[in-house]
C-alpha atoms as a PDB file:
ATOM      1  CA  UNK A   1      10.861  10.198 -25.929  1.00  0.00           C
ATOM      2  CA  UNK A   2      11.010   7.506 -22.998  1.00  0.00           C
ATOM      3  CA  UNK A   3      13.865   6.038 -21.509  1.00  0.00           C
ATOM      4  CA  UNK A   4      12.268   2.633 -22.421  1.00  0.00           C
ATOM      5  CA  UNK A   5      10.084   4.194 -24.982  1.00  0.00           C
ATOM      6  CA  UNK A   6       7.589   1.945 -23.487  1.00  0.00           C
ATOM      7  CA  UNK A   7       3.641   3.394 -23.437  1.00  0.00           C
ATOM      8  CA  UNK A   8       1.875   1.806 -20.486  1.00  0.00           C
ATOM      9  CA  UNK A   9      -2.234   2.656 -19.814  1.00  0.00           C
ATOM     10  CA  UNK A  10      -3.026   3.009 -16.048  1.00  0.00           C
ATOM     11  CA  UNK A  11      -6.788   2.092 -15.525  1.00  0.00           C
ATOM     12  CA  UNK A  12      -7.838   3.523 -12.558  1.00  0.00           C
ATOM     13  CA  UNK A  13     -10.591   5.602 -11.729  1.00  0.00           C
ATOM     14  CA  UNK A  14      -8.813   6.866  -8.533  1.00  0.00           C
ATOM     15  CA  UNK A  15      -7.101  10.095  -8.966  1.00  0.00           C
ATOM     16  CA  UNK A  16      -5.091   9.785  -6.383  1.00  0.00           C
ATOM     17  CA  UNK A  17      -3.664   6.257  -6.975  1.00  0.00           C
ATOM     18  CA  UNK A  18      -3.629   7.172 -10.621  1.00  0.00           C
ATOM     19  CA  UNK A  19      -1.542  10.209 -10.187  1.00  0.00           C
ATOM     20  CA  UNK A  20       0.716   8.252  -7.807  1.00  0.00           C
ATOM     21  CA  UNK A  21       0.850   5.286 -10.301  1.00  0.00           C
ATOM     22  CA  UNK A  22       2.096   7.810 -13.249  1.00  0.00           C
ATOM     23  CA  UNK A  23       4.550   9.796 -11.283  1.00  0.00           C
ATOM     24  CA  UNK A  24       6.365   6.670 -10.273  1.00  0.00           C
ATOM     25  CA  UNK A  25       6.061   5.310 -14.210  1.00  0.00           C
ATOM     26  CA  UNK A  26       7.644   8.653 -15.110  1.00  0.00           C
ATOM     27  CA  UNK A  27      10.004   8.556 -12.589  1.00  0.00           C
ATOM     28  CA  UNK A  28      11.052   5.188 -13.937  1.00  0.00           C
ATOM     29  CA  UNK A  29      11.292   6.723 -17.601  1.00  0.00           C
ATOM     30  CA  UNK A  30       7.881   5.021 -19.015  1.00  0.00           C
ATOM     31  CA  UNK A  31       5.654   7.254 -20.579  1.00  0.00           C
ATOM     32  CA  UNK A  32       1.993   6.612 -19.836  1.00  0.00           C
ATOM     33  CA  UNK A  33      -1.918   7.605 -20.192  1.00  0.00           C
ATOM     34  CA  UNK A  34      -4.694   7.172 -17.409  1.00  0.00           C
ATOM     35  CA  UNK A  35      -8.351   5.768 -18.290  1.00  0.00           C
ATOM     36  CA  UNK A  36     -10.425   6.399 -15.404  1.00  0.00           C
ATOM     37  CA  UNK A  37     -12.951   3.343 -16.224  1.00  0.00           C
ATOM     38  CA  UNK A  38     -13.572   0.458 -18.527  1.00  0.00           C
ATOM     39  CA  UNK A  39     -14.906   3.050 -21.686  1.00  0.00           C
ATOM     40  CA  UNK A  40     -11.483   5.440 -21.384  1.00  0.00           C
ATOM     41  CA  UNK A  41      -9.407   2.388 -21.288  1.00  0.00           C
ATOM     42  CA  UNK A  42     -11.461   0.945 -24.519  1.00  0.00           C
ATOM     43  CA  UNK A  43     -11.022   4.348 -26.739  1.00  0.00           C
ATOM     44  CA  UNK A  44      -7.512   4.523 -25.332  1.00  0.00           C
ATOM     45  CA  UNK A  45      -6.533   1.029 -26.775  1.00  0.00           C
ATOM     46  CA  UNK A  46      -8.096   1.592 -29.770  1.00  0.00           C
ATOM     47  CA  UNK A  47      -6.467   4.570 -30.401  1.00  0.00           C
ATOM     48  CA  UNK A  48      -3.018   3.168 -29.701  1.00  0.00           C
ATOM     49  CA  UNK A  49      -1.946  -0.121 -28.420  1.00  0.00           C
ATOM     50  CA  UNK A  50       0.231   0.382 -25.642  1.00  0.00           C
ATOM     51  CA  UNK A  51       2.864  -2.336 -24.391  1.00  0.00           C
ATOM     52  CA  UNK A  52       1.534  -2.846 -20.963  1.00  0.00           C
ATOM     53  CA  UNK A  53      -1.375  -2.104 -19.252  1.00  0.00           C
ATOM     54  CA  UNK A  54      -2.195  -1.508 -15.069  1.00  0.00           C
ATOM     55  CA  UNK A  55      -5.630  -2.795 -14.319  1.00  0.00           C
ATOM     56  CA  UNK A  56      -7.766  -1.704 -11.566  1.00  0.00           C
ATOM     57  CA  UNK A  57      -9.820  -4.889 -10.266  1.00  0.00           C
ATOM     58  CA  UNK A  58     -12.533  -2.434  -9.100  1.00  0.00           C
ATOM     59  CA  UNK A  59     -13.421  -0.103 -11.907  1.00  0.00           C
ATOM     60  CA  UNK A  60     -17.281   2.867 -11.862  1.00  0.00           C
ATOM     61  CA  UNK A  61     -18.559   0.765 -14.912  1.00  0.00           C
ATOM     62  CA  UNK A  62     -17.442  -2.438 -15.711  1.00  0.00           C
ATOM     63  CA  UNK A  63     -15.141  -4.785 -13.533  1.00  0.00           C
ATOM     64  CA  UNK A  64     -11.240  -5.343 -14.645  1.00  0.00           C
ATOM     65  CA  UNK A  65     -12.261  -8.437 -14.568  1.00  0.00           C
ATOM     66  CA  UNK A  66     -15.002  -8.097 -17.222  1.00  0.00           C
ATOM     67  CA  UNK A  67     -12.357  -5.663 -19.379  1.00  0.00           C
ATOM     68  CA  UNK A  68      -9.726  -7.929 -19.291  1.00  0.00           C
ATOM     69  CA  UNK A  69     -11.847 -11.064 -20.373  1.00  0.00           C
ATOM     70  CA  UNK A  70     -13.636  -8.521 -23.075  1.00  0.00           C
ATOM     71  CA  UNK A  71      -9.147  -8.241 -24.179  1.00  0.00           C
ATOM     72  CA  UNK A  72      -8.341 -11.552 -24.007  1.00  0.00           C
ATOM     73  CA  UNK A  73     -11.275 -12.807 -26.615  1.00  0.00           C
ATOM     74  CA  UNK A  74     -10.336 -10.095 -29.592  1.00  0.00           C
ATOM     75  CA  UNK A  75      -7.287 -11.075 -31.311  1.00  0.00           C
ATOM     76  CA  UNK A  76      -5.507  -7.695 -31.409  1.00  0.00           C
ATOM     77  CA  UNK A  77      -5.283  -7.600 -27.355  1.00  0.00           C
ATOM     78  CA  UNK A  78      -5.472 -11.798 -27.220  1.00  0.00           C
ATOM     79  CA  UNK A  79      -1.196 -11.466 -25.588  1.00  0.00           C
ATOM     80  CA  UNK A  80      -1.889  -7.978 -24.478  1.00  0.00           C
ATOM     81  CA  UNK A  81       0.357  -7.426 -21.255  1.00  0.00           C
ATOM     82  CA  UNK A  82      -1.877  -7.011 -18.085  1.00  0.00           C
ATOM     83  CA  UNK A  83      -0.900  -6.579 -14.375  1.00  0.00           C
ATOM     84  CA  UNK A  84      -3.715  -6.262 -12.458  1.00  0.00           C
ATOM     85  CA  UNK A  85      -3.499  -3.866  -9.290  1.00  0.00           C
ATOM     86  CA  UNK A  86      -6.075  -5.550  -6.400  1.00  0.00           C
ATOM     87  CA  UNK A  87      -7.495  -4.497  -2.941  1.00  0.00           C
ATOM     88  CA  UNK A  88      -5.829  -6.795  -0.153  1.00  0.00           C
ATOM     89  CA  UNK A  89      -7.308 -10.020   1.034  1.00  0.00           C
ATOM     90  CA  UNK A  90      -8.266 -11.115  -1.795  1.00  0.00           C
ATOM     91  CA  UNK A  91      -6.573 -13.722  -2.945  1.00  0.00           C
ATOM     92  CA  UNK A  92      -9.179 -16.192  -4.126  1.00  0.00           C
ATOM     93  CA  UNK A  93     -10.270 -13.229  -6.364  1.00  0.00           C
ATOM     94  CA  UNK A  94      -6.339 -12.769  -7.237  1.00  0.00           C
ATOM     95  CA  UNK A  95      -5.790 -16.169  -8.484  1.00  0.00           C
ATOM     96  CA  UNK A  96      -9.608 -16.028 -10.439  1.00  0.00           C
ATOM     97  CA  UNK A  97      -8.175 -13.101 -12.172  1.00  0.00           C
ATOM     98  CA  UNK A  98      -4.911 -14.715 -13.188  1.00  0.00           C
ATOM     99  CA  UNK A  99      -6.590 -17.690 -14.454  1.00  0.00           C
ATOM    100  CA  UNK A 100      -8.993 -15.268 -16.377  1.00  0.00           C
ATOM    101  CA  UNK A 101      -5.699 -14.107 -18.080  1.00  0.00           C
ATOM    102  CA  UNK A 102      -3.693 -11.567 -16.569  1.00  0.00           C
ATOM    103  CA  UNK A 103      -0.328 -11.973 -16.538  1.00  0.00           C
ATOM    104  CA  UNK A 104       0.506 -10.806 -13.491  1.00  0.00           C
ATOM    105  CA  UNK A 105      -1.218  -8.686 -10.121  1.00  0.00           C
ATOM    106  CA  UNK A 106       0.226  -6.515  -7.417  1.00  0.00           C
ATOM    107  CA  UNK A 107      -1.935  -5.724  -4.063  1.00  0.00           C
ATOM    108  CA  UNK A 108      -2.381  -2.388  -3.148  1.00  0.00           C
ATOM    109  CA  UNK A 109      -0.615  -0.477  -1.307  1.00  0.00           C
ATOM    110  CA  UNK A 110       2.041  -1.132  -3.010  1.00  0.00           C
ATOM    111  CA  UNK A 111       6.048  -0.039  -3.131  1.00  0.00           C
ATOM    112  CA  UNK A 112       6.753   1.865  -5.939  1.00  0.00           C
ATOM    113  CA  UNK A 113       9.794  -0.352  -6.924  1.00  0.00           C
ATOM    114  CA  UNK A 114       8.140  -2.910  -6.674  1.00  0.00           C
ATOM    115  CA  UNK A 115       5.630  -1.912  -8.664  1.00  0.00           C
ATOM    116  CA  UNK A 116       8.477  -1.250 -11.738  1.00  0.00           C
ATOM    117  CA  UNK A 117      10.411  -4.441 -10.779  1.00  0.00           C
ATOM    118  CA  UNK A 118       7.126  -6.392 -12.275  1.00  0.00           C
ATOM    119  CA  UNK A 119       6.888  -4.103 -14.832  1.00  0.00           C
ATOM    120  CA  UNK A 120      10.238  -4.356 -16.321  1.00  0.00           C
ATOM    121  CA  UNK A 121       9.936  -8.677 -15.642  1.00  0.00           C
ATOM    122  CA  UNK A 122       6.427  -8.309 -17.143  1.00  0.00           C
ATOM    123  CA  UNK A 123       8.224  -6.916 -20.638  1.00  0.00           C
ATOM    124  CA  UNK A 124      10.995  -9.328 -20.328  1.00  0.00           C
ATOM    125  CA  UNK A 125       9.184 -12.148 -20.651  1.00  0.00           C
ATOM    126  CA  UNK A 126       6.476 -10.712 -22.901  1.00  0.00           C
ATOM    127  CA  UNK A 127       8.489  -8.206 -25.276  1.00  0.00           C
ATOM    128  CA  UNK A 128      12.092  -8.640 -25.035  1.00  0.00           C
ATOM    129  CA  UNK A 129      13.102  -5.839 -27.074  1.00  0.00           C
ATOM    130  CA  UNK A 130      11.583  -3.551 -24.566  1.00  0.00           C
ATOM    131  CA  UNK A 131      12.454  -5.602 -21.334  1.00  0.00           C
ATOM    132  CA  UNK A 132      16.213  -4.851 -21.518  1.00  0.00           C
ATOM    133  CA  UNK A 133      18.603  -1.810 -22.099  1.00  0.00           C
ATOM    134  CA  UNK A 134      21.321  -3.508 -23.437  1.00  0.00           C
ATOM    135  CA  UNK A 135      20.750  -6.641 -26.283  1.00  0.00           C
ATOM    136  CA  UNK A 136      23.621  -8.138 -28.014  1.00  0.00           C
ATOM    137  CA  UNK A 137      23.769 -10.691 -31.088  1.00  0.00           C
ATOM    138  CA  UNK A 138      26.930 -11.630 -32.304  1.00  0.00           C
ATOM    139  CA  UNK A 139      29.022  -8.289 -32.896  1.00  0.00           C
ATOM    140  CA  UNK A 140      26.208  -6.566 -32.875  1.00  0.00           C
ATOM    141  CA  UNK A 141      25.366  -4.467 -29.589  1.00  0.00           C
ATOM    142  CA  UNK A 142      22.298  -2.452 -29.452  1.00  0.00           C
ATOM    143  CA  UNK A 143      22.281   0.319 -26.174  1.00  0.00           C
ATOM    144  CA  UNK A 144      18.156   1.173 -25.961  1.00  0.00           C
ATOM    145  CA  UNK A 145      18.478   3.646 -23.903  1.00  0.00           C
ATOM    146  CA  UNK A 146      20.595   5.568 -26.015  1.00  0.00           C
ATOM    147  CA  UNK A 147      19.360   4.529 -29.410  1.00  0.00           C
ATOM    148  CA  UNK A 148      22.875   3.455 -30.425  1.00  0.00           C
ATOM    149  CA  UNK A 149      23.982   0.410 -32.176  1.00  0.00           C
ATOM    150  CA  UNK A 150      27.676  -0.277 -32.070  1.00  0.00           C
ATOM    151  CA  UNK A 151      29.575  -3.370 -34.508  1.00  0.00           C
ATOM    152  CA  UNK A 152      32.722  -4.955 -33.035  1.00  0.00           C
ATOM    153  CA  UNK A 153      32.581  -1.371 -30.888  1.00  0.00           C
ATOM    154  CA  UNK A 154      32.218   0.830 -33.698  1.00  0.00           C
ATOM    155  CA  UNK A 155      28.964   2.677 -33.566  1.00  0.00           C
ATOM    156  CA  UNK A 156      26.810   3.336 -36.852  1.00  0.00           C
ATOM    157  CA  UNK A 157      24.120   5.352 -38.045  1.00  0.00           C
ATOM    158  CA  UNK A 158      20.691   3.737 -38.168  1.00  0.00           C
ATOM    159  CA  UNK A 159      17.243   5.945 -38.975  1.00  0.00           C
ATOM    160  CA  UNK A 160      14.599   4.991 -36.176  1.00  0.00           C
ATOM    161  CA  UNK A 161      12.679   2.595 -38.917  1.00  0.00           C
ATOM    162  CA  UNK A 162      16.396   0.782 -39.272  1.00  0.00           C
ATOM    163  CA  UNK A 163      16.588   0.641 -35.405  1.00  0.00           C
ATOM    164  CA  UNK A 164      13.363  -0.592 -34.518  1.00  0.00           C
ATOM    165  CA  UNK A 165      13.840  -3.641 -37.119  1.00  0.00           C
ATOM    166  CA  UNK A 166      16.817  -4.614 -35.853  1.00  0.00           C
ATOM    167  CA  UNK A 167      15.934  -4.368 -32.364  1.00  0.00           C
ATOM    168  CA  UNK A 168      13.206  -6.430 -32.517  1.00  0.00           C
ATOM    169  CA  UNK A 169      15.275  -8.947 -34.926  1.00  0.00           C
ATOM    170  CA  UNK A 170      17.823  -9.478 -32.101  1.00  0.00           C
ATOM    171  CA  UNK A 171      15.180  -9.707 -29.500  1.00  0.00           C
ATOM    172  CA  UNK A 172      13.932 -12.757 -31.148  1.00  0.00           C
ATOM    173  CA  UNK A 173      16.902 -14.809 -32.816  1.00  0.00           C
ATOM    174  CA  UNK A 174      16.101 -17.476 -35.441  1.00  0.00           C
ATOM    175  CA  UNK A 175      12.518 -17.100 -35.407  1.00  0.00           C
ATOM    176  CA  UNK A 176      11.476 -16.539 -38.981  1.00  0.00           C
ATOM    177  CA  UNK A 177       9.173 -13.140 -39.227  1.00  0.00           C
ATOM    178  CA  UNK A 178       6.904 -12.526 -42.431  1.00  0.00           C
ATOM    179  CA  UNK A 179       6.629  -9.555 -43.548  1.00  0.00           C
ATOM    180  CA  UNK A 180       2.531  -8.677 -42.050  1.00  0.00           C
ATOM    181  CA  UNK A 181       4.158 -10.153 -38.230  1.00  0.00           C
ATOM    182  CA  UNK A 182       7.218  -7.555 -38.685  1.00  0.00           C
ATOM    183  CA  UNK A 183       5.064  -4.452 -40.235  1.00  0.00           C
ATOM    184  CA  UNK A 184       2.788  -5.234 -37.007  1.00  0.00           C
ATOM    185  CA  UNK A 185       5.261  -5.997 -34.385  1.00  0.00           C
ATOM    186  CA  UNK A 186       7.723  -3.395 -35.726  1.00  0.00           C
ATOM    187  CA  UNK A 187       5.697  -0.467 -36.899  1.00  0.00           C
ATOM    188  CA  UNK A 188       2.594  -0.971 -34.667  1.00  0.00           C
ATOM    189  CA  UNK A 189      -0.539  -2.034 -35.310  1.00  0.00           C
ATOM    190  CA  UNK A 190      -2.552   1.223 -36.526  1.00  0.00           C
ATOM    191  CA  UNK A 191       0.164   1.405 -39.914  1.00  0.00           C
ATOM    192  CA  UNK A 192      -0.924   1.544 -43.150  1.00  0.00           C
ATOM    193  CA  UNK A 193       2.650   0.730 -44.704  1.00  0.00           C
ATOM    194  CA  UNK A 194       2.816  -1.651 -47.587  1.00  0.00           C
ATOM    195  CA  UNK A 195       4.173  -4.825 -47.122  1.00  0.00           C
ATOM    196  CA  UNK A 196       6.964  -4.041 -49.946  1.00  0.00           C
ATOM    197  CA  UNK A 197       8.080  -1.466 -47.945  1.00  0.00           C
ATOM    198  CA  UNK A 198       9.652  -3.702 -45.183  1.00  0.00           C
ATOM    199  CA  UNK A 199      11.725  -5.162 -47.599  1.00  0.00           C
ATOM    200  CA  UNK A 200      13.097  -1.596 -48.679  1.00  0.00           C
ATOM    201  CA  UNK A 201      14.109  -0.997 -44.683  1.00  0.00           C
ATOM    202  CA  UNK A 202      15.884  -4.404 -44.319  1.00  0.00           C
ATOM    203  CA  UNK A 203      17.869  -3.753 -47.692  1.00  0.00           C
ATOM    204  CA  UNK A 204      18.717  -0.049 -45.933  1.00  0.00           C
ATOM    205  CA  UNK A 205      19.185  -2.044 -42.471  1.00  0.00           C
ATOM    206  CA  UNK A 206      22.040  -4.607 -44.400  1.00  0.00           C
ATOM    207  CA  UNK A 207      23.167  -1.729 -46.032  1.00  0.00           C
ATOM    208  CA  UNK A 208      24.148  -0.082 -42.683  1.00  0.00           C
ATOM    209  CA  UNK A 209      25.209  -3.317 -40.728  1.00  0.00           C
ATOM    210  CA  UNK A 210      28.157  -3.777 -43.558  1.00  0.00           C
ATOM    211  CA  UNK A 211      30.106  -6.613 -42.053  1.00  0.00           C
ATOM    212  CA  UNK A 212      27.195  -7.506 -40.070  1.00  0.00           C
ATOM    213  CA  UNK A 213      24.496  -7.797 -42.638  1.00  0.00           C
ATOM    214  CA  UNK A 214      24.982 -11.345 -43.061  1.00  0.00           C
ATOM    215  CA  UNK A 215      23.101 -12.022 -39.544  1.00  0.00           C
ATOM    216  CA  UNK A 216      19.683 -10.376 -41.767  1.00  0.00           C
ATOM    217  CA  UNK A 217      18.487 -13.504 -43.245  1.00  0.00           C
ATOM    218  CA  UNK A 218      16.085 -13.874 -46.112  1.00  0.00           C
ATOM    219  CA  UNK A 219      13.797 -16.801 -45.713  1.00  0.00           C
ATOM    220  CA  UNK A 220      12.546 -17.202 -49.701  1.00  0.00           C
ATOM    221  CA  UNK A 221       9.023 -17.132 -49.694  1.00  0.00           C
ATOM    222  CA  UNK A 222       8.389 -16.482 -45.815  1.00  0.00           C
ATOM    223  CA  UNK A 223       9.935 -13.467 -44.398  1.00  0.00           C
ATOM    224  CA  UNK A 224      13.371 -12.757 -42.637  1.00  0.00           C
ATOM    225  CA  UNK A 225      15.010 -13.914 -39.737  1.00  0.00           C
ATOM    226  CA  UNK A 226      18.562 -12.595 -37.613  1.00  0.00           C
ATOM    227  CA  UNK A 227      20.810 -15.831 -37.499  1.00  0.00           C
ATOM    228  CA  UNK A 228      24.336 -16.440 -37.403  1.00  0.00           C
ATOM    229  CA  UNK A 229      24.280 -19.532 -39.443  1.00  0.00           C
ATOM    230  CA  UNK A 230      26.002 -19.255 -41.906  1.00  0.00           C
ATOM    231  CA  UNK A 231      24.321 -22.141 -43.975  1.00  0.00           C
ATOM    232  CA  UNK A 232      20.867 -20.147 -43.871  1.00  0.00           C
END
């Protein structure tokens, strides 16, 4: 598994660039898949969502352009993240192409840490539970990098389902998650789990917190939420 387990699509129909693109991804501990034009990187998102995606502006059959407008209008890739990677000079084009909806775009040839620097600010703002290695609520501390979850320095024993819930949970304090938004932001978007079934891994997830399991908040009606108030 990936440092960040973080699953980023290069589109790019140069090998070359491609090849250099993934070896620096890897490097940095992402794991990643290359679509060489507009119909790879269409199968490859519909087979599996991944958390960030490098866009070439100049793609064989369609512009990145054109693919990442085609994203932005279909609901399941509407907040998809999207750095576009551009030719230099061409920075009326660069700012069309923001304004179109990417999130973010890097000129070619570019420095490799760069390059990860956006990435990593990219997820920050867009998916906090990935952006970060370390997130902390309360005395709750969650290493991602190590898949370890300490309370008041004591580590405990969570499954991966139990870890993944509560990572995201923390990621996004006091925001109230039903249970369709956490079975799709949790479990990814190609699960057939029932609903019912999330409320089996936040009883396991209390369970396991002990002390803690106060912060896992039941919103009657709605969903659940991680808050410290101890009103809720």
């Amino acid at each position: 598994m990936s440092k960040h387990h973080t699953n980023i699509l290069i589109v790019e129909d140069e090998t070359g660039i491609a090849e250099l693109l993934r070896f620096t991804l890897d490097d940095a501990g992402f794991s990643c898949e290359i679509a060489a034009d507009a119909a790879e990187a269409r199968a490859a998102i519909t087979a599996m969502l991944p958390q960030l995606v490098l866009l070439d502006w100049m793609l064989p059959d369609t512009s990145g352009l054109s693919l990442l407008q085609e994203w932005r209008g279909q609901v399941r890739t509407a907040t998809l993240p999207v750095i576009m990677l551009t030719a230099k000079g061409m920075d009326e084009d660069k700012v069309r192409g923001l304004n179109d909806g990417a999130d973010d775009y890097i000129t070619k040839p570019f420095s490799p840490k760069e390059l990860v620097a956006r990435i990593q600010a990219l997820l920050r703002r867009k998916v906090p539970e990935l952006g970060h290695s370390t997130l902390k609520y309360g005395v709750i501390s969650i290493d991602t990098d190590r898949y370890q979850v300490s309370i008041d320095s004591s580590t405990i024993e969570l499954d991966q389902a139990e870890f993944k819930l509560l990572r995201f949970l923390i990621a996004h304090p006091e925001r109230i998650f039903s249970r369709a938004q956490l079975l799709d932001k949790v479990w990814g978007d190609h699960t057939f789990i029932e609903e019912r079934t999330v409320d089996v891994h936040i009883m396991r997830l209390r369970k396991s917190l002990g002390p803690a399991a106060d912060y896992v908040k039941t919103i009657r009606g709605v969903g659940y939420k991680m808050s410290s108030d101890t009103s809720a």
